[in-house]
N, C-alpha and C. Protein backbone atom coordinates (compact mmCIF):
# COMPACT_ATOMS: atom_id res chain seq x y z
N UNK A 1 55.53 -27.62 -51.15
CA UNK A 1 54.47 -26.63 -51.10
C UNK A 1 55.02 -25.28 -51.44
N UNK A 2 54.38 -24.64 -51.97
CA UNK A 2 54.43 -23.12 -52.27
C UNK A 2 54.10 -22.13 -51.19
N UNK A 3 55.37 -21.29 -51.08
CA UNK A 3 55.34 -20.17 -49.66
C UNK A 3 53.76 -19.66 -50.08
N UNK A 4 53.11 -19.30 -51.14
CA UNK A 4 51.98 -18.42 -51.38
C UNK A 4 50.85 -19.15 -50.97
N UNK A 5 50.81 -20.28 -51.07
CA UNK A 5 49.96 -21.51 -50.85
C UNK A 5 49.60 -21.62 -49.06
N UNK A 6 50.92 -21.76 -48.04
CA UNK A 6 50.69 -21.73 -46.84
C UNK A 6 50.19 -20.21 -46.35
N UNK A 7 50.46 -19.05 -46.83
CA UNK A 7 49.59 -17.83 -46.21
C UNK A 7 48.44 -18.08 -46.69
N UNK A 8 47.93 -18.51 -48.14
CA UNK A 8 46.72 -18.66 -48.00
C UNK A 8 45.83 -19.38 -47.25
N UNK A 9 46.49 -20.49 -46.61
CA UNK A 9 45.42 -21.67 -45.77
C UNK A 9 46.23 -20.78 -44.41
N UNK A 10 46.24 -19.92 -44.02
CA UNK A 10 47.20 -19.57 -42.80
C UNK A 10 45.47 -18.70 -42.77
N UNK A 11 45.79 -17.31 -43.73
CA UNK A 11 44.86 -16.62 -43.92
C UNK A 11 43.68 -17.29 -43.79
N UNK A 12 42.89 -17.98 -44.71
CA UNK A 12 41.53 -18.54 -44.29
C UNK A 12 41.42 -19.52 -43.47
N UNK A 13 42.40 -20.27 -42.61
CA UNK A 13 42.45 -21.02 -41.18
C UNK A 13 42.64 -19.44 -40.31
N UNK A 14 42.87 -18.61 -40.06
CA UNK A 14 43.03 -17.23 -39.34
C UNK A 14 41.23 -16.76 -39.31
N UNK A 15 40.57 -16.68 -40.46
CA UNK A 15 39.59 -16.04 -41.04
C UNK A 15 38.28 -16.66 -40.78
N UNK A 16 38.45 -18.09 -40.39
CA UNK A 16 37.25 -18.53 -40.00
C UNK A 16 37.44 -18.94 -38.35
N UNK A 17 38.87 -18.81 -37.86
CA UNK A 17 38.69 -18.70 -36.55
C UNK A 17 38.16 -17.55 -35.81
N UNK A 18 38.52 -16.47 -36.35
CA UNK A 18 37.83 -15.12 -36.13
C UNK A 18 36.55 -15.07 -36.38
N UNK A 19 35.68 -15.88 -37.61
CA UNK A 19 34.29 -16.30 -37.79
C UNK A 19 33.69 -17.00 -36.30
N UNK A 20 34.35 -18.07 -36.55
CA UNK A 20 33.80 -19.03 -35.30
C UNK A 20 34.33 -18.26 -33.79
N UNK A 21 35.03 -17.76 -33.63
CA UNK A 21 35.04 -17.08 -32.35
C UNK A 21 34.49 -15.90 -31.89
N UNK A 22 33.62 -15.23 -32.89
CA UNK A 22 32.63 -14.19 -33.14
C UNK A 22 31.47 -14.64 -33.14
N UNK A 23 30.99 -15.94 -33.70
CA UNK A 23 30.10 -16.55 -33.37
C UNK A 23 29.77 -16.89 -31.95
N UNK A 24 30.79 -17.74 -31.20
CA UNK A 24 30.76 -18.39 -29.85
C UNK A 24 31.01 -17.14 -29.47
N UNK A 25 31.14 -15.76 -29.32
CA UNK A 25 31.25 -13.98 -28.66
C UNK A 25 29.69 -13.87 -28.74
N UNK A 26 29.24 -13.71 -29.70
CA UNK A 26 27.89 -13.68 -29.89
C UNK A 26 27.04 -14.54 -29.46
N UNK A 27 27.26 -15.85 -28.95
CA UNK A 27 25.92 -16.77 -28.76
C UNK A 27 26.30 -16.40 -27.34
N UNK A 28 27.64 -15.94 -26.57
CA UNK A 28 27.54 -16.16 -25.02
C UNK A 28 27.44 -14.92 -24.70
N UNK A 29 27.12 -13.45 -25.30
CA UNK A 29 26.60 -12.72 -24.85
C UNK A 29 24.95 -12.87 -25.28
N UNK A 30 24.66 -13.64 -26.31
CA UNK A 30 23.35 -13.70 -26.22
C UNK A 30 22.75 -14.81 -24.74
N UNK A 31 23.74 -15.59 -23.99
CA UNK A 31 23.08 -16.34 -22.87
C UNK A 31 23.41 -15.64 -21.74
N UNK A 32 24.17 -14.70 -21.49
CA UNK A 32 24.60 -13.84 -20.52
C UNK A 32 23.68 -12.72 -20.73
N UNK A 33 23.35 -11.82 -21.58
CA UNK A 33 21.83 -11.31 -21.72
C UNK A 33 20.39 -11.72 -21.03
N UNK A 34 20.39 -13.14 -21.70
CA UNK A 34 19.36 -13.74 -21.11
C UNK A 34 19.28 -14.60 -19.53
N UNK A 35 20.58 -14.58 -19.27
CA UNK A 35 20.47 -14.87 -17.98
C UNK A 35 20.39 -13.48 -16.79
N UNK A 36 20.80 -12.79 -17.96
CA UNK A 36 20.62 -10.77 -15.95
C UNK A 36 18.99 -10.78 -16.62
N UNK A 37 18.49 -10.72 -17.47
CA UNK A 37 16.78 -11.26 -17.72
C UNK A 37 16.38 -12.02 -16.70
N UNK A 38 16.96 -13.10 -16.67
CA UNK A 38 16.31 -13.63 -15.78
C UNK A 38 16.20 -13.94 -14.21
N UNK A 39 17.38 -12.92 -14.03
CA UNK A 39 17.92 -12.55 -12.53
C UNK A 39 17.28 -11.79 -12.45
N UNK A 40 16.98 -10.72 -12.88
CA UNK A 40 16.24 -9.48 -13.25
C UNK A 40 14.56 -9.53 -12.72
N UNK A 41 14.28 -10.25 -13.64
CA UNK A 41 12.80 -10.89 -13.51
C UNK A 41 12.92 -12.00 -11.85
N UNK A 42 13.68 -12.32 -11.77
CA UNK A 42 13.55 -12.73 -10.13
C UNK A 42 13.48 -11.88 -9.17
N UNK A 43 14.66 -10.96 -9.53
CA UNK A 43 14.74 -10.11 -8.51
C UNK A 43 13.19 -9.70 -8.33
N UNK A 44 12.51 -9.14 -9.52
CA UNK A 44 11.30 -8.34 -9.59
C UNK A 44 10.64 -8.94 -8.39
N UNK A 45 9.97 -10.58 -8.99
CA UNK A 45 9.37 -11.45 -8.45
C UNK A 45 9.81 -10.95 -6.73
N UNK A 46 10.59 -11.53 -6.56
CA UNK A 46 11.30 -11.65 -4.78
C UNK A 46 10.83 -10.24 -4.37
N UNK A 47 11.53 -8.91 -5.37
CA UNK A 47 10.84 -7.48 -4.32
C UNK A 47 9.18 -7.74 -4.08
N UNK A 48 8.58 -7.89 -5.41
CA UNK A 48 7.30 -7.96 -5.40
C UNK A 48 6.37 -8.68 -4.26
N UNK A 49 6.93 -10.02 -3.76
CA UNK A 49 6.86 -10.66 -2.56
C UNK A 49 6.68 -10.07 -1.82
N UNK A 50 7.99 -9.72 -1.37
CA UNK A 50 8.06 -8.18 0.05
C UNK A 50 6.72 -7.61 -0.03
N UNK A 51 7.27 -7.00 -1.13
CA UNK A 51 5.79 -5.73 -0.66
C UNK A 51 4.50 -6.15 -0.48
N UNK A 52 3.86 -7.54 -0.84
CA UNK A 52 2.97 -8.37 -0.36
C UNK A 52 3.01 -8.54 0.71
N UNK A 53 3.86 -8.87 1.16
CA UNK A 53 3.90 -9.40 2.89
C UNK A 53 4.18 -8.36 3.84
N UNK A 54 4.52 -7.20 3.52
CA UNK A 54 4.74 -6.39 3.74
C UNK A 54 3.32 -5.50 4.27
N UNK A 55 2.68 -5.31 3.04
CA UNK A 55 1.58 -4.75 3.04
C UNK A 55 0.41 -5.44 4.22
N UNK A 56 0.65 -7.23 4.12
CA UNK A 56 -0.11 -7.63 5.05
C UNK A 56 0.24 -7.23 6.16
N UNK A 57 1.39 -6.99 6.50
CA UNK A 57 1.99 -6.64 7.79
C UNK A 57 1.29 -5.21 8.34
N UNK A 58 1.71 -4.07 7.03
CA UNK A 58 0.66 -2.96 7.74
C UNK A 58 -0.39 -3.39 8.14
N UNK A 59 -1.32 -4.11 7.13
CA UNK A 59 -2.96 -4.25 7.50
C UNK A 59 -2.80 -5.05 8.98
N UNK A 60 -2.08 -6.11 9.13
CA UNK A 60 -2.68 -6.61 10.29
C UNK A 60 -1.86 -5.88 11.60
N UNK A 61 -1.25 -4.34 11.33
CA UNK A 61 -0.48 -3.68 12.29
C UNK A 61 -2.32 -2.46 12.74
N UNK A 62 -3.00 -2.41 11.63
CA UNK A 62 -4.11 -1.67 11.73
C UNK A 62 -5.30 -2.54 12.69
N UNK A 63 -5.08 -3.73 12.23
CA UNK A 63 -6.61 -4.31 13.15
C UNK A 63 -5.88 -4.68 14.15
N UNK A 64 -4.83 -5.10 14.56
CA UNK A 64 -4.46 -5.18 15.70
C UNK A 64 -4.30 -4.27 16.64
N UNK A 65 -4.39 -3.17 16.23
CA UNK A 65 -4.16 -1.68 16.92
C UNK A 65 -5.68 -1.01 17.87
N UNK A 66 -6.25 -1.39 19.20
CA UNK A 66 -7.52 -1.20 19.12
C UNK A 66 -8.31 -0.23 19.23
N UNK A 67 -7.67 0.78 19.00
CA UNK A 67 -8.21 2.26 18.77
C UNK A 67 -8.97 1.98 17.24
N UNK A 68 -7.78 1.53 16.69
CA UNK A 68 -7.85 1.86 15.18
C UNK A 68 -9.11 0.32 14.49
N UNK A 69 -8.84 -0.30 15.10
CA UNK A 69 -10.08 -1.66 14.66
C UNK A 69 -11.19 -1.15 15.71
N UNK A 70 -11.50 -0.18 16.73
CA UNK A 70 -12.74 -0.02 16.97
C UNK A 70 -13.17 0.84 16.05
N UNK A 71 -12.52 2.00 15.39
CA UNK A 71 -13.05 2.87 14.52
C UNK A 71 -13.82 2.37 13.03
N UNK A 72 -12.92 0.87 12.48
CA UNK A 72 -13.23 0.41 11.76
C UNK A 72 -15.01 -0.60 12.09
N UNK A 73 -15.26 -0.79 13.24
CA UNK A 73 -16.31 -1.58 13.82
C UNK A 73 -17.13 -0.64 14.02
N UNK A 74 -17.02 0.66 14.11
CA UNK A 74 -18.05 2.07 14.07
C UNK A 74 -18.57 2.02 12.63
N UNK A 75 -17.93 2.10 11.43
CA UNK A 75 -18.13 1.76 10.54
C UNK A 75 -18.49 1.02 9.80
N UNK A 76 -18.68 -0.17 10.22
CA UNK A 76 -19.60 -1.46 10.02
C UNK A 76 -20.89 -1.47 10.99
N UNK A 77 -20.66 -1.17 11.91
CA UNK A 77 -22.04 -1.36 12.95
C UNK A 77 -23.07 -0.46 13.00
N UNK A 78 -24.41 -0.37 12.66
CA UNK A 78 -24.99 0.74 13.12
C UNK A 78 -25.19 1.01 14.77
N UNK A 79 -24.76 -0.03 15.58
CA UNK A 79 -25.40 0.37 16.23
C UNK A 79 -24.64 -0.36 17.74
N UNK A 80 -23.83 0.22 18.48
CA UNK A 80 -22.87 -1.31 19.35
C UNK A 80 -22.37 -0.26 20.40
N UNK A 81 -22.29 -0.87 21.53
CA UNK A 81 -21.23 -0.56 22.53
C UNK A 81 -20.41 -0.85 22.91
N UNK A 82 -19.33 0.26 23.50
CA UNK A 82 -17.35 0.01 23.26
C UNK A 82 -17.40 0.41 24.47
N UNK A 83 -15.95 -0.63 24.77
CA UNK A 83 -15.65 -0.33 25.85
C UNK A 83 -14.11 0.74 26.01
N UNK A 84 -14.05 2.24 26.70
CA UNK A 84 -12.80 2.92 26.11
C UNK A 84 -11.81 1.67 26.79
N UNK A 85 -10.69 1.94 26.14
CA UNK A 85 -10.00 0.56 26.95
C UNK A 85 -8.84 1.60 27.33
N UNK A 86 -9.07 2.78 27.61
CA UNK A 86 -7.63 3.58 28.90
C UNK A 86 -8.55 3.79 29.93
N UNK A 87 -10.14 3.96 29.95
CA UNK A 87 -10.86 4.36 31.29
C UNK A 87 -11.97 3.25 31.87
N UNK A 88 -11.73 2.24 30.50
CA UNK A 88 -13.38 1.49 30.90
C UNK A 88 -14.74 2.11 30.93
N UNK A 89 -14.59 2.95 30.61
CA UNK A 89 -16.08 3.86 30.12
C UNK A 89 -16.54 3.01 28.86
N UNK A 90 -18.27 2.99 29.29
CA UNK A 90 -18.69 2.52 28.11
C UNK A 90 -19.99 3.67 27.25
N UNK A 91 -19.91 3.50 25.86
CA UNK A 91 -19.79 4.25 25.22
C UNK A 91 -21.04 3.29 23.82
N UNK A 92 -22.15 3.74 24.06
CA UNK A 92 -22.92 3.15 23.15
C UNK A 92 -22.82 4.20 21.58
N UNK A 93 -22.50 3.84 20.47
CA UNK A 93 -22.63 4.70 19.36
C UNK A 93 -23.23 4.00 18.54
N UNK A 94 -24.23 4.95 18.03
CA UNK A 94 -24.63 4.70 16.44
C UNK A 94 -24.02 5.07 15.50
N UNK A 95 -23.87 5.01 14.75
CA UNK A 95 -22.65 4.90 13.56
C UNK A 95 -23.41 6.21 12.69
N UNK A 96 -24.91 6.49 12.41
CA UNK A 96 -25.53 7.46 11.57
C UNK A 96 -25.78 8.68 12.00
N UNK A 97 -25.47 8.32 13.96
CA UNK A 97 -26.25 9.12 14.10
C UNK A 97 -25.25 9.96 15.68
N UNK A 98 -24.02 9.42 15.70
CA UNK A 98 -23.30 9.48 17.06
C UNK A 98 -21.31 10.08 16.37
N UNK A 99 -21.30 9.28 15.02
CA UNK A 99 -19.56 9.74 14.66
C UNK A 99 -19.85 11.36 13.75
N UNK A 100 -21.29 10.92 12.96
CA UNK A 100 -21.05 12.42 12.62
C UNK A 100 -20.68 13.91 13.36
N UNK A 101 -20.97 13.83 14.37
CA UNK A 101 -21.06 15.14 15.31
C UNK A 101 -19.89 14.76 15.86
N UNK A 102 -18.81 13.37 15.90
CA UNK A 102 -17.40 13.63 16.07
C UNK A 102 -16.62 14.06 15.63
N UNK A 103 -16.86 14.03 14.08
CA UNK A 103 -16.27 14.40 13.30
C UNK A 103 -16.00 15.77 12.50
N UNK A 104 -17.17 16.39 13.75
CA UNK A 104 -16.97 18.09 13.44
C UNK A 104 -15.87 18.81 13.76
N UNK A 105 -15.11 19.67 13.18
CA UNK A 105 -14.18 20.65 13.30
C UNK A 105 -14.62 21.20 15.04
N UNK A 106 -13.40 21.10 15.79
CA UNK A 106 -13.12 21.16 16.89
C UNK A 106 -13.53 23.00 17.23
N UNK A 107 -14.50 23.04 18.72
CA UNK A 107 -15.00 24.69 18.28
C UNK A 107 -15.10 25.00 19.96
N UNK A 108 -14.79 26.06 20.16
CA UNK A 108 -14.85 26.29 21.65
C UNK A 108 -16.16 26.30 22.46
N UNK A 109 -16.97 26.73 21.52
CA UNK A 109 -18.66 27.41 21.67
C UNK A 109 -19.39 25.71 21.88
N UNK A 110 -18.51 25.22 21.26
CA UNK A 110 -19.56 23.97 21.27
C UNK A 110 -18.63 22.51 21.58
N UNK A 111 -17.84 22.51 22.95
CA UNK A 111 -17.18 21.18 22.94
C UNK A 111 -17.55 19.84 22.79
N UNK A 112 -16.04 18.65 22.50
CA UNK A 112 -16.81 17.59 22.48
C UNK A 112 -17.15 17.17 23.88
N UNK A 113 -18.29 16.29 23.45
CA UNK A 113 -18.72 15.55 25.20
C UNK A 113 -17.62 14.22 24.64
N UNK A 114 -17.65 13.60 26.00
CA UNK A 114 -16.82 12.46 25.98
C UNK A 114 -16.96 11.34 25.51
N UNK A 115 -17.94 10.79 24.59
CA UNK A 115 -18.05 9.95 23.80
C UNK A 115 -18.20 10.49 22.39
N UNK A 116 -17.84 11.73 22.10
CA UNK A 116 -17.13 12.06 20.76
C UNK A 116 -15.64 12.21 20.91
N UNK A 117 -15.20 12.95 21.65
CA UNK A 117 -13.73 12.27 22.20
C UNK A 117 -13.31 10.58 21.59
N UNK A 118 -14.30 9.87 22.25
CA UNK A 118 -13.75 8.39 22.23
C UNK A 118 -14.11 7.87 20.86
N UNK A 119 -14.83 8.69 20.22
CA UNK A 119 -15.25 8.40 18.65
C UNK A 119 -13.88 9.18 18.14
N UNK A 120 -13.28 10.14 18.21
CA UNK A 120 -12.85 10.84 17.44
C UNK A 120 -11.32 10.19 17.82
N UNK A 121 -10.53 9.99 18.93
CA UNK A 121 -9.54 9.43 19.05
C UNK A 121 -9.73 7.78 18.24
N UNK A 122 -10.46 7.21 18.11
CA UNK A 122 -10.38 5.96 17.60
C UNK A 122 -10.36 6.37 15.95
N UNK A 123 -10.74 7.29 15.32
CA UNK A 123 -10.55 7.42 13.94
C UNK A 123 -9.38 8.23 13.76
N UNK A 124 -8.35 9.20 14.48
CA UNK A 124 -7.62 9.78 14.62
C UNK A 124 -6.40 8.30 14.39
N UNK A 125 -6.38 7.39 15.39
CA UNK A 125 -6.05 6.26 15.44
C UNK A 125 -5.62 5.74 14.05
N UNK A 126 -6.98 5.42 13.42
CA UNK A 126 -6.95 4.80 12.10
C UNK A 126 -6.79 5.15 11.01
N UNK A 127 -7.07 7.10 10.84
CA UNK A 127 -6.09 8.12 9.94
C UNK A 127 -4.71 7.93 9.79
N UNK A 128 -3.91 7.81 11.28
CA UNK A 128 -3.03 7.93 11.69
C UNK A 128 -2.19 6.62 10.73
N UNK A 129 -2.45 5.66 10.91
CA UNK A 129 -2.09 4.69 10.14
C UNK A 129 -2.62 4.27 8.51
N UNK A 130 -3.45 5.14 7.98
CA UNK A 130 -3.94 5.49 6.42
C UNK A 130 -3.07 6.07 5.90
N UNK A 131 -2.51 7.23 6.93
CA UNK A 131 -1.57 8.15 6.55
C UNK A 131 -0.13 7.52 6.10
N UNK A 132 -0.24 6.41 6.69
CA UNK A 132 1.49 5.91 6.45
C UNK A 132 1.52 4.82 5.64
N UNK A 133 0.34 4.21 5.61
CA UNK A 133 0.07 3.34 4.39
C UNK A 133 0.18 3.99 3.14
N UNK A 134 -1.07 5.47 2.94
CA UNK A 134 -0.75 5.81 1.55
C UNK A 134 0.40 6.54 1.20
N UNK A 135 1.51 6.38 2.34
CA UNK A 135 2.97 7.23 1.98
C UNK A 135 3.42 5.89 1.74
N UNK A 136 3.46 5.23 1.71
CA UNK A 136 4.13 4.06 1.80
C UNK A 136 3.92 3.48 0.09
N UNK A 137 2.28 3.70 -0.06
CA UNK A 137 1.92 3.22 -1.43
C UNK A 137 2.60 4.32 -2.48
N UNK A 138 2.58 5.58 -2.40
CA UNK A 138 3.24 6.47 -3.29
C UNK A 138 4.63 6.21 -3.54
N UNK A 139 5.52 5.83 -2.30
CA UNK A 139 6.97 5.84 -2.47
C UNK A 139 7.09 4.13 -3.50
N UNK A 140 5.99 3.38 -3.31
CA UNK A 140 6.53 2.34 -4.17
C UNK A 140 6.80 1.12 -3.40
N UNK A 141 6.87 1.03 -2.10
CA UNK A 141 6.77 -0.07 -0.94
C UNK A 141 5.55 -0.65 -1.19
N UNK A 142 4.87 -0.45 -1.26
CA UNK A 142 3.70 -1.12 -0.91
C UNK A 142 2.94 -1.08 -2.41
N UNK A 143 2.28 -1.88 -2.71
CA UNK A 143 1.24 -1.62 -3.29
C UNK A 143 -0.22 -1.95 -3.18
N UNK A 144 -1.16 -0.44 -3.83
CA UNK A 144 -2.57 -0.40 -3.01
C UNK A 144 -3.19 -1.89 -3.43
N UNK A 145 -2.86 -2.81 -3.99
CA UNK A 145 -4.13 -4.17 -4.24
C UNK A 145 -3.28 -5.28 -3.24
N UNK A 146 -2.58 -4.71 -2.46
CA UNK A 146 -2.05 -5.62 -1.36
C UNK A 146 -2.93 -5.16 0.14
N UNK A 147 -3.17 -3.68 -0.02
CA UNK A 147 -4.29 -3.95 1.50
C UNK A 147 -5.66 -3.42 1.07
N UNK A 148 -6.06 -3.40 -0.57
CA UNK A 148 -6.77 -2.68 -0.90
C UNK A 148 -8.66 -3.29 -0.28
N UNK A 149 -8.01 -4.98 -0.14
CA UNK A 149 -9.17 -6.16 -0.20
C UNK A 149 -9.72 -6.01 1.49
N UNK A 150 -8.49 -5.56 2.46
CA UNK A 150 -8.81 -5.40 4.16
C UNK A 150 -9.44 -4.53 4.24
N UNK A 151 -9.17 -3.49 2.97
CA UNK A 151 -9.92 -2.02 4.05
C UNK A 151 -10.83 -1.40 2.93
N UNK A 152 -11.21 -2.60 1.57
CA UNK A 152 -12.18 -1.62 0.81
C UNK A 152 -13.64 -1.50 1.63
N UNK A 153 -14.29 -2.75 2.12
CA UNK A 153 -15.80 -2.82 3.18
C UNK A 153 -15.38 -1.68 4.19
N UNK A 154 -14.71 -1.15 5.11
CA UNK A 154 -14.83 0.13 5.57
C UNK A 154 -14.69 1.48 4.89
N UNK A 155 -13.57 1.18 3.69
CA UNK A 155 -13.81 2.64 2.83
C UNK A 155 -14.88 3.43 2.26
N UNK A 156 -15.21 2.14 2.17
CA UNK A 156 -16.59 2.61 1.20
C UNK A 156 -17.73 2.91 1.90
N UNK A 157 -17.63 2.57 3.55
CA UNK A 157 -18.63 3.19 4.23
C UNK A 157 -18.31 4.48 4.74
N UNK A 158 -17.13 4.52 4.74
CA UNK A 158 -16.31 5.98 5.45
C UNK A 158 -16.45 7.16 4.34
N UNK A 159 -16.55 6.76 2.87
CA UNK A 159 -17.13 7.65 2.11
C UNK A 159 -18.67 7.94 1.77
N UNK A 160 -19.00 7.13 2.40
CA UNK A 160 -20.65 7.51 2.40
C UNK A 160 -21.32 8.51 3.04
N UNK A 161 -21.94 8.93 2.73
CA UNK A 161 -22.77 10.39 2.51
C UNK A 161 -23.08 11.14 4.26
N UNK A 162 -23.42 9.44 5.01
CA UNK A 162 -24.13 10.11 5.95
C UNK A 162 -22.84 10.57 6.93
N UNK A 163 -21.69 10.13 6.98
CA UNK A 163 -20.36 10.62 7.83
C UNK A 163 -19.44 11.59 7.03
N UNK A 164 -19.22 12.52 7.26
CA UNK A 164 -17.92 13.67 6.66
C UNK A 164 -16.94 13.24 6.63
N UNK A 165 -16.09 12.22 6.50
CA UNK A 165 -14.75 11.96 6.91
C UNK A 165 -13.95 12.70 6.18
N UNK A 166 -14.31 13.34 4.59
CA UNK A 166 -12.93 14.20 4.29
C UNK A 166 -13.11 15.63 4.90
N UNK A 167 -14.14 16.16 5.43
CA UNK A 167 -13.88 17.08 6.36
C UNK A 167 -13.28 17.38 7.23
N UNK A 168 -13.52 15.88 8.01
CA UNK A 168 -12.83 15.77 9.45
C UNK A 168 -11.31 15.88 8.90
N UNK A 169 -10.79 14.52 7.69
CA UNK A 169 -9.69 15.05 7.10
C UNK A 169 -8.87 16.00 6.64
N UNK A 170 -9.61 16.86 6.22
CA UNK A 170 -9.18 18.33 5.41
C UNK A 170 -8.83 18.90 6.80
N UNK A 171 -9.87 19.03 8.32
CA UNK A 171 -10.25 19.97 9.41
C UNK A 171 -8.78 19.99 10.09
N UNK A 172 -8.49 18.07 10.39
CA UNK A 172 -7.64 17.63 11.41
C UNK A 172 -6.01 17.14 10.42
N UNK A 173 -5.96 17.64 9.30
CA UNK A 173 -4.94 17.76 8.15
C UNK A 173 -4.34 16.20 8.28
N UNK A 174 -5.33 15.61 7.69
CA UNK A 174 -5.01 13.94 7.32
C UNK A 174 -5.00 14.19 5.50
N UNK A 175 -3.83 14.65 4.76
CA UNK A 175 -4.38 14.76 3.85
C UNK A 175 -4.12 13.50 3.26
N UNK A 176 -3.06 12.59 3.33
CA UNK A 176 -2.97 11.21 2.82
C UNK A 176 -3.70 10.24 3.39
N UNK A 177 -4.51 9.94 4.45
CA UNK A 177 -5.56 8.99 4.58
C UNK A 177 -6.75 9.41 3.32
N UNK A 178 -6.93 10.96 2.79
CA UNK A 178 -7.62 11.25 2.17
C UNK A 178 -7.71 11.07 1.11
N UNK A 179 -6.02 10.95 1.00
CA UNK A 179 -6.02 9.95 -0.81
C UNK A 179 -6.01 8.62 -0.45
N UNK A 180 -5.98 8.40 0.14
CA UNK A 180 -6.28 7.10 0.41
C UNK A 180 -7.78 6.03 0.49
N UNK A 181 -8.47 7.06 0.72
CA UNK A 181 -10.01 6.77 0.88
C UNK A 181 -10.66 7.31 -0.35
N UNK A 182 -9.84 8.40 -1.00
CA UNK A 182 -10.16 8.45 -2.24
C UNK A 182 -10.05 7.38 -3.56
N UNK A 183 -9.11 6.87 -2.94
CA UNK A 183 -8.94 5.36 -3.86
C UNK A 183 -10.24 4.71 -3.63
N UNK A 184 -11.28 4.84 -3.10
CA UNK A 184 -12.16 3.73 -2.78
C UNK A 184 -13.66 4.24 -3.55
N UNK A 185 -13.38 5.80 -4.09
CA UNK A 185 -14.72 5.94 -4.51
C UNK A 185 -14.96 5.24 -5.72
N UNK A 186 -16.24 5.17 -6.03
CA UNK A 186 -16.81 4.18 -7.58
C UNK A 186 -16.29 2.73 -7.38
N UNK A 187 -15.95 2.38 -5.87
CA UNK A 187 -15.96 1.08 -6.21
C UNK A 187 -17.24 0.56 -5.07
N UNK A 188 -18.52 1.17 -4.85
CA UNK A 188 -19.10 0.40 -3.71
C UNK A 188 -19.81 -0.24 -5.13
């Protein structure tokens, strides 16, 4: 054999190993790509979970709470009697005609009597926990179509005409229950 002869098959045996091992570089960063894809996309999935179950967790931290699920039953009912459950006082309200005048800005000239008290602590209640839901939905924990289905049938009565609630909101500085209930207009 000719010395010129073996660099050449040296050279193109060199030249297509560098081919083929650029190839197999390339196909296993193309499956190592597609596999953090698809860790990736799990991970999503799995957070996304959380904040589902999560979210149920607020909602059923709200109706379980019974300040805060009587306020919500003011709002469905026209018309029912509660029992306060720190005094046992009972407390007949109409919903059209008994939360509005709770929900007035607090005034010396004109105090509440004690079954606006017990109206107004039970929605104070259920602000109270709007408030930390829609902080919760802004930071990205939660998202609103995870408790949006529990609490749209009361939103949409809590924005209705005949109760002030963003007053009482604006009055008693709930301003995130207020975006929160703002999420609910144009959908009754």
């Amino acid at each position: 054999m000719q010395p010129g002869t073996i660099e050449t098959w040296v050279k193109i045996i060199g030249a297509a190993a560098a081919i083929f091992a650029s190839f197999k570089a390339l196909a296993e960063w193309r499956r190592s790509t597609q596999q953090r894809r698809e860790e990736h996309a799990l991970r999503q999935r799995e957070y996304r979970q959380k904040q589902a179950v999560f979210g149920r967790e607020l909602t059923r931290e709200v109706f379980s709470d019974p300040k805060a699920r009587t306020a919500l039953r003011m709002l469905d009912y026209f018309d029912r009697e509660y029992v306060d459950e720190d005094t046992g006082a009972k407390y007949r309200i109409r919903r059209d005609f008994d939360v509005q005048p709770a929900m007035r800005p607090y005034s010396t000239e004109n105090p509440f009597t004690a079954a606006e008290v017990f109206v107004r602590t039970r929605f104070e209640s259920l602000y109270d926990h709007l408030e930390q839901i829609e902080h919760l939905i802004k930071l990205d924990v939660v998202e609103f179509e995870d408790v949006e289905t529990a609490f749209r049938y009361y939103m949409i009565r809590a924005i209705g005409p005949k109760i002030e609630h963003f007053a009482f909101l604006d009055s008693d500085d709930y301003p995130r229950a207020k975006d929160f209930l703002r999420r609910f207009e144009g959908k009754a």
